[in-house]
N, C-alpha and C. Protein backbone atom coordinates (compact mmCIF):
# COMPACT_ATOMS: atom_id res chain seq x y z
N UNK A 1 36.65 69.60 118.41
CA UNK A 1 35.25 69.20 118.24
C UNK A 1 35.17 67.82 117.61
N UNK A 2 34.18 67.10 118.39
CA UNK A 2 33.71 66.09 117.47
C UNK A 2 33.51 66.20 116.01
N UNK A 3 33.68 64.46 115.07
CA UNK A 3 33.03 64.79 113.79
C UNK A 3 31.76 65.09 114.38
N UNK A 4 31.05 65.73 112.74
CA UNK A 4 29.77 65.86 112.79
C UNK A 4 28.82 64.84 112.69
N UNK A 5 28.09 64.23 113.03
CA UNK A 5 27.04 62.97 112.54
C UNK A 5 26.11 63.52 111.05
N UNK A 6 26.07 62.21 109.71
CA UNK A 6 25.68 62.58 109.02
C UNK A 6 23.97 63.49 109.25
N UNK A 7 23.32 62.29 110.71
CA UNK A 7 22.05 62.30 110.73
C UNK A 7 22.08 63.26 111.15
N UNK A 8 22.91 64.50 111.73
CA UNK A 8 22.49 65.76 112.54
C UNK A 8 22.54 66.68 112.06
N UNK A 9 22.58 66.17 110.38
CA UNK A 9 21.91 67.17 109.49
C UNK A 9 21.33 67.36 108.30
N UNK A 10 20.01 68.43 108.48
CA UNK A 10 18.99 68.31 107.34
C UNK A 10 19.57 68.88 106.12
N UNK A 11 19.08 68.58 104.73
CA UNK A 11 19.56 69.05 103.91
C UNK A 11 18.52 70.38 103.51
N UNK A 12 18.77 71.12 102.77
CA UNK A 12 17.65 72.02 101.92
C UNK A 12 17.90 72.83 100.51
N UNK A 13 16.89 72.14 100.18
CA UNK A 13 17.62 72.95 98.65
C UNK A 13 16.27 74.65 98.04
N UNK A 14 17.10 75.48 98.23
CA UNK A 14 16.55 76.71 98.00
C UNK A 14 15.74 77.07 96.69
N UNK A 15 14.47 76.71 96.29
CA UNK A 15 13.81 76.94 95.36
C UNK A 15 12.67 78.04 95.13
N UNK A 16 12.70 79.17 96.19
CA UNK A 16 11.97 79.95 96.59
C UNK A 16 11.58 81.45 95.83
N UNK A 17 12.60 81.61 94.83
CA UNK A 17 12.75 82.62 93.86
C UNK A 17 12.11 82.80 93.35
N UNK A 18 11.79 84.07 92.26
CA UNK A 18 10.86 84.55 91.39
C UNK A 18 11.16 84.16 89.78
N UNK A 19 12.45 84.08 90.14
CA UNK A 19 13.30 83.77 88.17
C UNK A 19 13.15 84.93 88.02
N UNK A 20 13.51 86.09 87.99
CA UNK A 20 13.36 87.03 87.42
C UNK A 20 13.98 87.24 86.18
N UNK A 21 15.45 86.21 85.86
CA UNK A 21 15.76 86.81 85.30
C UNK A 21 15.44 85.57 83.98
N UNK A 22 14.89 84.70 84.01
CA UNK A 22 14.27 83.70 83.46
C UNK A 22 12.85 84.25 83.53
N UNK A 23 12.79 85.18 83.29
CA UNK A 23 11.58 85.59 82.64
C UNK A 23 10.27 85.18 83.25
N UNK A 24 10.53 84.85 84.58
CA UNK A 24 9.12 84.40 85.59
C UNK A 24 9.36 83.22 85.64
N UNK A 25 9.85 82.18 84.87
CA UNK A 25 9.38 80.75 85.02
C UNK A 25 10.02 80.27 86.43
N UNK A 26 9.41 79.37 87.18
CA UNK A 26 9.75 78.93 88.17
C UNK A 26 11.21 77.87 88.17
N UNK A 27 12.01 78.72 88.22
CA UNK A 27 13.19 77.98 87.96
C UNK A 27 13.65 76.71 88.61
N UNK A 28 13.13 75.91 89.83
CA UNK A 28 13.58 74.94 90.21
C UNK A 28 12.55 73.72 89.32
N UNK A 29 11.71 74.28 88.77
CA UNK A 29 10.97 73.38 87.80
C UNK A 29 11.61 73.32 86.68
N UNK A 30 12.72 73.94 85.97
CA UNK A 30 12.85 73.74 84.47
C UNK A 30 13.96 72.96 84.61
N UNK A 31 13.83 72.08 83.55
CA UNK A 31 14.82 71.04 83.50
C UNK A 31 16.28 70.88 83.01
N UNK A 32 17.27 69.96 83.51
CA UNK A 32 18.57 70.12 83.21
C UNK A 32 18.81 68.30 83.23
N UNK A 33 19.05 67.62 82.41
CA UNK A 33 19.36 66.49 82.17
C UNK A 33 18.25 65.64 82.16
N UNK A 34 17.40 66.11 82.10
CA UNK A 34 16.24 65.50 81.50
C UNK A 34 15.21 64.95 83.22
N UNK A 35 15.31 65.69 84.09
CA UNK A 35 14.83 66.50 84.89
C UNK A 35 14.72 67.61 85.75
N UNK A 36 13.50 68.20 86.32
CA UNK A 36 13.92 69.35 86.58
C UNK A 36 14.73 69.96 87.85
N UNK A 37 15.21 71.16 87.65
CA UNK A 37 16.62 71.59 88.43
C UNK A 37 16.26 70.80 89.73
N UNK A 38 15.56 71.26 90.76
CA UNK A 38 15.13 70.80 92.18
C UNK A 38 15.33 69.83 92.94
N UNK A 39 14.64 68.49 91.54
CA UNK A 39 15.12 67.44 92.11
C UNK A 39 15.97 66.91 92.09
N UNK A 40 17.05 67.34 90.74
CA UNK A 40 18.38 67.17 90.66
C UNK A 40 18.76 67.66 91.97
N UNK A 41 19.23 68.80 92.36
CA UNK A 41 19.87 69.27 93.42
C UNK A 41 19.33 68.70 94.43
N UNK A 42 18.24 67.69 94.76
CA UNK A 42 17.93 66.94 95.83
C UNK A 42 18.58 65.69 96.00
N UNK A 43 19.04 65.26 94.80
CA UNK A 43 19.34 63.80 94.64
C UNK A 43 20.63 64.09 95.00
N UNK A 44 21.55 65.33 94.49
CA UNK A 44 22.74 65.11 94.79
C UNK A 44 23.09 65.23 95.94
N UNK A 45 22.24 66.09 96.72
CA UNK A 45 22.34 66.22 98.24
C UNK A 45 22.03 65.41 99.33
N UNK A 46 21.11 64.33 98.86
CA UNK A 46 20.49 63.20 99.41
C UNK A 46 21.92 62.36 100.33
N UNK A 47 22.64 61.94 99.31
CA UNK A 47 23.61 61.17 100.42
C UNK A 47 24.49 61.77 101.25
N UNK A 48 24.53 63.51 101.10
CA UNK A 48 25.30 64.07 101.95
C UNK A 48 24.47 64.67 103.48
N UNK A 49 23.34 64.46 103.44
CA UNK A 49 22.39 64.59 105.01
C UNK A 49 22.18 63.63 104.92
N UNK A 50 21.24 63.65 106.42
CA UNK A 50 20.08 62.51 107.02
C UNK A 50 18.73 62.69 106.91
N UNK A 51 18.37 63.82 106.20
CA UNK A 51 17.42 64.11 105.59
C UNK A 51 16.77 65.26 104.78
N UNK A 52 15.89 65.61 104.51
CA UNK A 52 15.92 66.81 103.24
C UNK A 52 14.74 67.69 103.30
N UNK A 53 14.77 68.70 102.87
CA UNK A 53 13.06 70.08 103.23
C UNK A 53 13.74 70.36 101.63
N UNK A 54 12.56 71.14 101.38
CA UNK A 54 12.83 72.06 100.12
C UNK A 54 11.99 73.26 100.38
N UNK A 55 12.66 74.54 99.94
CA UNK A 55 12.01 75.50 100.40
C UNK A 55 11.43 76.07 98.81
N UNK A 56 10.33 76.47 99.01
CA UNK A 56 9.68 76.87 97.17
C UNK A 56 8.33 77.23 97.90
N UNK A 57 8.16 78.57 97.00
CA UNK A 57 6.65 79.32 96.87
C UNK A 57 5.50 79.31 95.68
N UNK A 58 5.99 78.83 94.81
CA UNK A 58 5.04 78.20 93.92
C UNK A 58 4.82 76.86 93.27
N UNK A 59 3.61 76.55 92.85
CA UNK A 59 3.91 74.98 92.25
C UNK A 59 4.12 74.64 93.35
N UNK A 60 3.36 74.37 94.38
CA UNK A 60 3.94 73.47 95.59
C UNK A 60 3.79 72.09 95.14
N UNK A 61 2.53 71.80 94.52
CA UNK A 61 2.13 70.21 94.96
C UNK A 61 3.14 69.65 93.50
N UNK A 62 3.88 70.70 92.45
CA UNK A 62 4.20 69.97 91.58
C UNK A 62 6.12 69.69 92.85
N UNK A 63 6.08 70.48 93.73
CA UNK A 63 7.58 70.16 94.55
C UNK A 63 7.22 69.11 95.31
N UNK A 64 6.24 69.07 95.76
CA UNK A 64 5.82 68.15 96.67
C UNK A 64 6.07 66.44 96.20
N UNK A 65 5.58 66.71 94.90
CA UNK A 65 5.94 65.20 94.07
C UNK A 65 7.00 64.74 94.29
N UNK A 66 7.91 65.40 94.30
CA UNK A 66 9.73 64.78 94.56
C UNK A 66 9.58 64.10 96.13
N UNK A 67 8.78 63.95 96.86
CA UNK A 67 8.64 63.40 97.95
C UNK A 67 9.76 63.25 99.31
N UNK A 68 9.80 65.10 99.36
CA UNK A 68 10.49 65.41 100.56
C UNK A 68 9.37 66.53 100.94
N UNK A 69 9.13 67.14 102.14
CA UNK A 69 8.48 68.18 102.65
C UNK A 69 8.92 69.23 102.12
N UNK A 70 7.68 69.94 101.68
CA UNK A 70 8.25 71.58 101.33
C UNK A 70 7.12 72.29 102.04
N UNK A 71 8.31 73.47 102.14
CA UNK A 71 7.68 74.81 102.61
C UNK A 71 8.21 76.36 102.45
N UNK A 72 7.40 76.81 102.03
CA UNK A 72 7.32 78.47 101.26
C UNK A 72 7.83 78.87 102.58
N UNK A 73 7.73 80.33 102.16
CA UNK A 73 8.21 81.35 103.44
C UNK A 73 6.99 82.06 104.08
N UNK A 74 7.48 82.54 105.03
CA UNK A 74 6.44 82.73 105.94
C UNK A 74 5.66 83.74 105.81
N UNK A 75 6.27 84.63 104.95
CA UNK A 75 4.82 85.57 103.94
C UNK A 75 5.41 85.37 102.32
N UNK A 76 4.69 86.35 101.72
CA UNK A 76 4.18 86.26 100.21
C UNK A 76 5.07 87.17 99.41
N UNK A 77 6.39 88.08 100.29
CA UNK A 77 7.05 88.92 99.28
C UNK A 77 8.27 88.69 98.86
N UNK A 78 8.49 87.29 99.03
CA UNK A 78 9.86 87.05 97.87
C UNK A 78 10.63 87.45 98.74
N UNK A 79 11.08 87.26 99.90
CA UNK A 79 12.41 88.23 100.55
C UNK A 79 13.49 87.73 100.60
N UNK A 80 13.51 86.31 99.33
CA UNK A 80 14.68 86.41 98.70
C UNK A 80 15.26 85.14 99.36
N UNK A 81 16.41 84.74 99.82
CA UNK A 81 17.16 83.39 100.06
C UNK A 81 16.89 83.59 102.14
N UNK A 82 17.21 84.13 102.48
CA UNK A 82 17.24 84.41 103.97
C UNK A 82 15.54 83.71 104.61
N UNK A 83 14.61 84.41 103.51
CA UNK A 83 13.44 84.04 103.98
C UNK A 83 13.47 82.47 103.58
N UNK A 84 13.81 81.78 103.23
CA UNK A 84 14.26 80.42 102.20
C UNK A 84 14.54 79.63 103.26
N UNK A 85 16.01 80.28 103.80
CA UNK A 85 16.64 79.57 105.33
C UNK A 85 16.29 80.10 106.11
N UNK A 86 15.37 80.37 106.26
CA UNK A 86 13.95 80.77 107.78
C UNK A 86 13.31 79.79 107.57
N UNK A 87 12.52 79.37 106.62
CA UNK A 87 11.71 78.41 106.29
C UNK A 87 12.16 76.90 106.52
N UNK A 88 13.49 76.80 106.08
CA UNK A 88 13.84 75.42 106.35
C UNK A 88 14.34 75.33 107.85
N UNK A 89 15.10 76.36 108.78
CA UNK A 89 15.54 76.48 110.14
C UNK A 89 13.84 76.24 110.89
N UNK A 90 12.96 77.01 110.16
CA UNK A 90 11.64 76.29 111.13
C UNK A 90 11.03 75.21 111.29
N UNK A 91 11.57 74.34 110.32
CA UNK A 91 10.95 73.49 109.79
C UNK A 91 12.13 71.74 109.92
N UNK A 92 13.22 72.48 110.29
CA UNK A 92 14.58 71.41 110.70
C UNK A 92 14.80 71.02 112.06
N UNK A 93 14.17 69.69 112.12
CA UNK A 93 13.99 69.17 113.48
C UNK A 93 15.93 68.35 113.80
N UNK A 94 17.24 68.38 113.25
CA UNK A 94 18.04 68.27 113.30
C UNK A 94 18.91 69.50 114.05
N UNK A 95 20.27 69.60 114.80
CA UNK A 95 20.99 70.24 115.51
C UNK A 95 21.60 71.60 114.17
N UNK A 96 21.58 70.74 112.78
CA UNK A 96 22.42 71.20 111.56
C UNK A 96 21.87 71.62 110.33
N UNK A 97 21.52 72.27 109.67
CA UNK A 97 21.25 72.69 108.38
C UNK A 97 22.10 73.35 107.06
N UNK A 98 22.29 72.35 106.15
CA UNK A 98 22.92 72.31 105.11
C UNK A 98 22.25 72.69 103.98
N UNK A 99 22.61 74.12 103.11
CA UNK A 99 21.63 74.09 102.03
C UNK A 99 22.48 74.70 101.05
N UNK A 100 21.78 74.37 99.77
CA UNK A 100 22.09 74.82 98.54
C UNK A 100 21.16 75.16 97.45
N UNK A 101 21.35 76.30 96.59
CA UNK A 101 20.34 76.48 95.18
C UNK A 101 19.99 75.55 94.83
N UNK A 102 18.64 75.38 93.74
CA UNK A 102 18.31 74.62 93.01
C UNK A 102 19.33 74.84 91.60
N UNK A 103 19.77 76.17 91.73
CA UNK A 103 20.15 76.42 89.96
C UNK A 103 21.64 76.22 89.93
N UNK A 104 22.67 75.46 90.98
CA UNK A 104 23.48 74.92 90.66
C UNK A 104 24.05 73.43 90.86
N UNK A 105 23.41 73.38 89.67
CA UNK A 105 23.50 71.57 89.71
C UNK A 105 24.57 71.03 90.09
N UNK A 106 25.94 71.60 89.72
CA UNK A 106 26.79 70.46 89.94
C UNK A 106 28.00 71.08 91.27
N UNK A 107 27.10 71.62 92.47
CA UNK A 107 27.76 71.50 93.40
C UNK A 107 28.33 70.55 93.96
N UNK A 108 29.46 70.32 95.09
CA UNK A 108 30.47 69.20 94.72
C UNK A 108 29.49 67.96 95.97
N UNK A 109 30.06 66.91 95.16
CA UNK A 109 29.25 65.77 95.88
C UNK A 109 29.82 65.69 97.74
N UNK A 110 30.84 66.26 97.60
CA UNK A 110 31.66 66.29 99.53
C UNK A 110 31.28 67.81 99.73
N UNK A 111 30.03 68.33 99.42
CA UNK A 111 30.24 69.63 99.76
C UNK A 111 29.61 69.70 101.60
N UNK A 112 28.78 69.06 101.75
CA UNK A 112 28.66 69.10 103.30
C UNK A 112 29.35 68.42 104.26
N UNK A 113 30.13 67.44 103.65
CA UNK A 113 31.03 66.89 104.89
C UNK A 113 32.53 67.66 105.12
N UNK A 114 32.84 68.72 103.73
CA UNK A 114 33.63 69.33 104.18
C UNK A 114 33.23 70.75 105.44
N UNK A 115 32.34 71.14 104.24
CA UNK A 115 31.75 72.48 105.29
C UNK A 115 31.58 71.69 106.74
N UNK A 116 31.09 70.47 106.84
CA UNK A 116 30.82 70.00 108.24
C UNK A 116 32.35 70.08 109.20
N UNK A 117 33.40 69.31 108.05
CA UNK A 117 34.47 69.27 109.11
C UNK A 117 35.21 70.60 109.44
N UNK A 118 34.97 71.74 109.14
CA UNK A 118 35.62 73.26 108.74
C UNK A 118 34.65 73.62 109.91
N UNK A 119 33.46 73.05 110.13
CA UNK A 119 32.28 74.03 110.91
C UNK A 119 32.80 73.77 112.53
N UNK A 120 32.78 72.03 112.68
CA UNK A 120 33.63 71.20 113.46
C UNK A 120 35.11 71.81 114.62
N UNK A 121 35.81 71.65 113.36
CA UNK A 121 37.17 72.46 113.73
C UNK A 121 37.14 74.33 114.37
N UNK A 122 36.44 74.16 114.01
CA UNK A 122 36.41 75.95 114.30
C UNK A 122 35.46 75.87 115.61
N UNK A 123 34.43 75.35 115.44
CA UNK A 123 33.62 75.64 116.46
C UNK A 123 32.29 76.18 115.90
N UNK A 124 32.06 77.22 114.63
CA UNK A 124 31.68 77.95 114.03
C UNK A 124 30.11 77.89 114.26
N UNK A 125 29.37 79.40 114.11
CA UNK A 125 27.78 78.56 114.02
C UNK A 125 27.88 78.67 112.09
N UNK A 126 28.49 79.22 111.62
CA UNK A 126 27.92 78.75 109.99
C UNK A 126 29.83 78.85 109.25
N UNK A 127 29.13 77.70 108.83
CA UNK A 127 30.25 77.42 107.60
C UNK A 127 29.79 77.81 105.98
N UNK A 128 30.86 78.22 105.27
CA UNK A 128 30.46 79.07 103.86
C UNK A 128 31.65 78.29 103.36
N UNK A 129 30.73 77.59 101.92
CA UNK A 129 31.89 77.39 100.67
C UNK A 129 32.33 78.91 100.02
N UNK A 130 33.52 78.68 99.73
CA UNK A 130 34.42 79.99 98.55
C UNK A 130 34.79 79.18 97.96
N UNK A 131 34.62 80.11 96.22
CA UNK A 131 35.34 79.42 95.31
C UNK A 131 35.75 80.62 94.32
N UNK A 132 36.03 80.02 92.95
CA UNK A 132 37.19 80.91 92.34
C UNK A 132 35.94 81.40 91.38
N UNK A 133 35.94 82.63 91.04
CA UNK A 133 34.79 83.21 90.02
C UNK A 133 35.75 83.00 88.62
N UNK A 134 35.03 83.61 87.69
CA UNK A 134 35.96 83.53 86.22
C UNK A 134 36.85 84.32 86.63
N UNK A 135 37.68 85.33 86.98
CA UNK A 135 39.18 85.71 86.99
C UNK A 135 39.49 85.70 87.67
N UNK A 136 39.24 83.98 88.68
CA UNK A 136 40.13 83.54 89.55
C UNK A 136 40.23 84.11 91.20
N UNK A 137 39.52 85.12 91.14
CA UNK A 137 39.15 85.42 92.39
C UNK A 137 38.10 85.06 93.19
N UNK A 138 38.59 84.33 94.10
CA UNK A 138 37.93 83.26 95.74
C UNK A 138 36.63 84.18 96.00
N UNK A 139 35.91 83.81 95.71
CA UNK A 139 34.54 84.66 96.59
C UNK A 139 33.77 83.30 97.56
N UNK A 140 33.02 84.40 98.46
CA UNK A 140 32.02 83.80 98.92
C UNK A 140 30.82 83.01 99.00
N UNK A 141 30.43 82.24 98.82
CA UNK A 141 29.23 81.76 98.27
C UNK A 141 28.07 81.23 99.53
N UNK A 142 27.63 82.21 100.21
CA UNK A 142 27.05 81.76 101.40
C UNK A 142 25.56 81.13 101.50
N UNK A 143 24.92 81.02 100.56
CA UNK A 143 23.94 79.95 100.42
C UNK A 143 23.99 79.00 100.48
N UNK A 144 25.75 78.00 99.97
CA UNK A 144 25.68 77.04 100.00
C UNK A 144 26.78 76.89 101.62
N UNK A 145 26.04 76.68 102.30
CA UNK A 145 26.16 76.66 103.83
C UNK A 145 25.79 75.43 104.73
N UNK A 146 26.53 75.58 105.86
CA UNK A 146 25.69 74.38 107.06
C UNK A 146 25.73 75.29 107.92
N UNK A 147 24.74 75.12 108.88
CA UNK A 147 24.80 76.65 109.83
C UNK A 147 23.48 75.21 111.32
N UNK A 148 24.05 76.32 112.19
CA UNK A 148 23.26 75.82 113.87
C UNK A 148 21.43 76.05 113.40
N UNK A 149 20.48 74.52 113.83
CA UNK A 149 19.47 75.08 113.83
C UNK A 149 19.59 76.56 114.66
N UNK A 150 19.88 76.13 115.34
CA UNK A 150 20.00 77.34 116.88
C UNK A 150 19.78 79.00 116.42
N UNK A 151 20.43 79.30 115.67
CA UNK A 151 20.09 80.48 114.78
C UNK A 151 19.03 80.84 114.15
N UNK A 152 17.86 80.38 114.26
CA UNK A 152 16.77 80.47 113.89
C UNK A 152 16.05 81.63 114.12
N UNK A 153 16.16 82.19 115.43
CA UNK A 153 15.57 83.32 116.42
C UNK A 153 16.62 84.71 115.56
N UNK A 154 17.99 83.96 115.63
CA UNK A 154 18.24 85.72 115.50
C UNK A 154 18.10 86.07 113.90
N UNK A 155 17.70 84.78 112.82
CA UNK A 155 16.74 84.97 111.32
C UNK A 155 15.96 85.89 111.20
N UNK A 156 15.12 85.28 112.22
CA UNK A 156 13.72 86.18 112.36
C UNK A 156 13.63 86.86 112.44
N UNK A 157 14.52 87.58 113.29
CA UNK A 157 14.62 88.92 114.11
C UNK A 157 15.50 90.02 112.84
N UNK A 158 16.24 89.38 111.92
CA UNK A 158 16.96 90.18 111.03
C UNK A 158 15.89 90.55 109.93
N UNK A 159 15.17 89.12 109.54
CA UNK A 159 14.04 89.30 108.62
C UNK A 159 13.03 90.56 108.93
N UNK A 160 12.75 90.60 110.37
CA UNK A 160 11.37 91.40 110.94
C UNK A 160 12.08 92.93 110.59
N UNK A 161 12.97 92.85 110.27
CA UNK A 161 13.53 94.75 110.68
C UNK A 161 14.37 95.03 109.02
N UNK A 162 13.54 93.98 108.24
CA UNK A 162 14.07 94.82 106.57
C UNK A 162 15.28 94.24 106.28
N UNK A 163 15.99 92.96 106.77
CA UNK A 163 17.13 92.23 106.34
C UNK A 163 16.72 91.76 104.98
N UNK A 164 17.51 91.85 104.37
CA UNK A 164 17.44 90.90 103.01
C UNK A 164 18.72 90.52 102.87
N UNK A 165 19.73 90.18 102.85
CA UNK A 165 21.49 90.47 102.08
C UNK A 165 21.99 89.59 103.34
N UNK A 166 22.33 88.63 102.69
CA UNK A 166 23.12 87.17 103.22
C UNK A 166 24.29 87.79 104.01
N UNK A 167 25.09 88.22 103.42
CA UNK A 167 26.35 88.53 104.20
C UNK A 167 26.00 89.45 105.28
N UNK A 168 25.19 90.20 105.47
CA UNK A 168 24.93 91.14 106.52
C UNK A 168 24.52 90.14 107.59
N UNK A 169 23.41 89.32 107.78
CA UNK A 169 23.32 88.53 108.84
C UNK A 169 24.40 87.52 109.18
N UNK A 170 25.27 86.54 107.94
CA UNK A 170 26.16 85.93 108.52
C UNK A 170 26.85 86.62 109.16
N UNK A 171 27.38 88.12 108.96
CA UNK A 171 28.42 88.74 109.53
C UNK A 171 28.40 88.70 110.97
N UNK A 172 27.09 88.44 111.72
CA UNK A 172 26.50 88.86 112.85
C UNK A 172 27.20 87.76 113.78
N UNK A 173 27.60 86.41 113.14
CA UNK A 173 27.61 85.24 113.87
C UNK A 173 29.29 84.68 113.31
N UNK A 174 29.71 83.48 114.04
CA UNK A 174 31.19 83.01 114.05
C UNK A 174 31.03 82.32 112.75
N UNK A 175 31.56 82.74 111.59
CA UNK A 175 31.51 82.10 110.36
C UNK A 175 33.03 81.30 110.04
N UNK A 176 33.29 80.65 109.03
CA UNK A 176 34.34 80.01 108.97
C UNK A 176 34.29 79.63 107.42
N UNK A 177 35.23 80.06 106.48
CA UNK A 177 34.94 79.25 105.01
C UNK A 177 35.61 78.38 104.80
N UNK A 178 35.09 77.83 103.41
CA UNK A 178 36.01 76.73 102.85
C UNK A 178 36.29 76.99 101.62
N UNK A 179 37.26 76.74 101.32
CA UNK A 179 37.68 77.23 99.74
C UNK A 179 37.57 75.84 98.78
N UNK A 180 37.49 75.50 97.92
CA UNK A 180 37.14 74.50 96.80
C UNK A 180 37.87 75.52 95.52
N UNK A 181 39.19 74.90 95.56
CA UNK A 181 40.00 75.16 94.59
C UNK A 181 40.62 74.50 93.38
N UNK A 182 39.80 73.58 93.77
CA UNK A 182 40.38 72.51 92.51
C UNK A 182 39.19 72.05 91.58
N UNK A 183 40.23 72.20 90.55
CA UNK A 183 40.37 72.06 88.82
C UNK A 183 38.62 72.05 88.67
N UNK A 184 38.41 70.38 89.23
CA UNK A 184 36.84 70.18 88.97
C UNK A 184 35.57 70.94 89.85
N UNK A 185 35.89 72.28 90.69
CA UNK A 185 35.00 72.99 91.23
C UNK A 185 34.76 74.52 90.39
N UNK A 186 35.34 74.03 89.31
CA UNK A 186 35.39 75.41 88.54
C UNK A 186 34.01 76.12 88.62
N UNK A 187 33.05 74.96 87.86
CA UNK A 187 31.66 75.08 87.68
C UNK A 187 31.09 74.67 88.95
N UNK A 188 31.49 74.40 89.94
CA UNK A 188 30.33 73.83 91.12
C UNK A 188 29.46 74.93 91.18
N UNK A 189 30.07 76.15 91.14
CA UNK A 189 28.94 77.22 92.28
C UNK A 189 28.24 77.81 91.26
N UNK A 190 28.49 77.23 90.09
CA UNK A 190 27.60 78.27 88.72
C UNK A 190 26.55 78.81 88.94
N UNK A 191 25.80 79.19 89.00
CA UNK A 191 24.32 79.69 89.03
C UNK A 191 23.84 80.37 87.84
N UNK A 192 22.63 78.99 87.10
CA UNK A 192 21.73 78.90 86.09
C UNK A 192 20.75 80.17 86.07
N UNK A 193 21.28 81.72 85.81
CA UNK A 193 20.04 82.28 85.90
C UNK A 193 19.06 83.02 85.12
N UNK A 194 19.76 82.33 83.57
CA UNK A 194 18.98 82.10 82.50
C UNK A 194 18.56 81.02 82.13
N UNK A 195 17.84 80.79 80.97
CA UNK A 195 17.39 79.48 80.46
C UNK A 195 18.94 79.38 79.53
N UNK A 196 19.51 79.72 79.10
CA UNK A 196 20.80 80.08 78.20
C UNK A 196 21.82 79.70 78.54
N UNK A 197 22.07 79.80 80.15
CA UNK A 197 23.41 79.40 81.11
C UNK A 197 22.85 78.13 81.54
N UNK A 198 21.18 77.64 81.85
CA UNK A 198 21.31 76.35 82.05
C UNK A 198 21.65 75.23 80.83
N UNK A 199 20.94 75.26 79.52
CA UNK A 199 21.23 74.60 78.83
C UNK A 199 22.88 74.92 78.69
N UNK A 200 24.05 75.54 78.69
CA UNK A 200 25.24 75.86 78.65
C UNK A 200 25.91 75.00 79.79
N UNK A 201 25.09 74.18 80.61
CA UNK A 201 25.40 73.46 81.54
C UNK A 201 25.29 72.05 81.21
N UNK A 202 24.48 71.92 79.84
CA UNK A 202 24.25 70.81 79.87
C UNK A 202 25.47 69.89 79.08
N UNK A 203 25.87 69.03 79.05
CA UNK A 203 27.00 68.12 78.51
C UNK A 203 26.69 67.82 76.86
């Protein structure tokens, strides 16, 4: 396979959550280096696409300010990250879609040109970073993904019939991972999902 072209793919950063465990607050709004999570995770993603969506259900016009397009999901019940990448696959006028949380800031700056060249080589319709949890065991981390607009239809169709659970729909399609094993990806895939673990992030 060809490389991938940067421009043939959108970025999206997943802000669509409830915080539940942050106590309601809209977590891509609370801040980590002296702004908040969202647009961090936009900026870092910025030079790795050709362009950017953000997916978020509340506080729109305060997401909107970061001055990329956003858009909620296509109803009102939280159905979690899947409904997230429905929202941005409808809304991604590119061949490619690359996305990641808002609540882990310091995913790695080559994280889509690797997943791109892994997606590439294989053929794959979705590529998945893995990395090492605290006792060292490789997991999955399939949010932070590049996957075929093209997949959009069979989203929908998982969403319409009570899908919620990431790995059940990737399973459906030719996946391919990437592992990020080194030293400085310890923390890439962290996920902030207290106010406690984000400031614990901060330097």
């Amino acid at each position: 396979m060809a490389e991938m072209d940067l421009h043939s793919i959108t970025g999206l950063v997943l802000a669509g959550g409830q915080g539940t465990r942050m106590g309601g607050l809209d977590k891509g709004l609370q801040s980590y280096r002296g702004q908040p999570l969202a647009l961090h995770a936009l900026q870092r993603l910025r030079p790795q696409v050709g362009s950017l969506l953000l997916s978020a259900n509340r506080h729109l016009d305060a997401y909107a300010a970061f001055g990329v397009p956003v858009w909620p999901d296509a109803d009102n019940d939280f159905a979690g990250p899947l409904a997230g990448l429905l929202a941005g696959l409808s809304h991604c006028t590119t061949p490619y879609l690359a996305s990641v949380p808002c609540d882990a800031p310091l995913f790695p700056t080559d994280l889509v040109a690797r997943l791109a060249a892994a997606q590439s080589a294989a053929d794959a319709d979705i590529a998945m970073a893995s990395a090492p949890d605290a006792h060292g065991v490789l997991r999955t981390q399939p949010v932070f993904c590049l996957l075929r607009t093209s997949l959009r239809r069979s989203l929908a169709q998982f969403l319409a019939v009570g899908g919620r659970k990431v790995g059940l729909w990737t399973a459906l399609h030719h996946c391919v991972t990437v592992p990020f094993t080194e030293t400085q990806d310890t923390q890439a895939f962290f996920n902030a999902n207290t106010l406690a673990e984000l400031h614990g992030l901060e330097p």
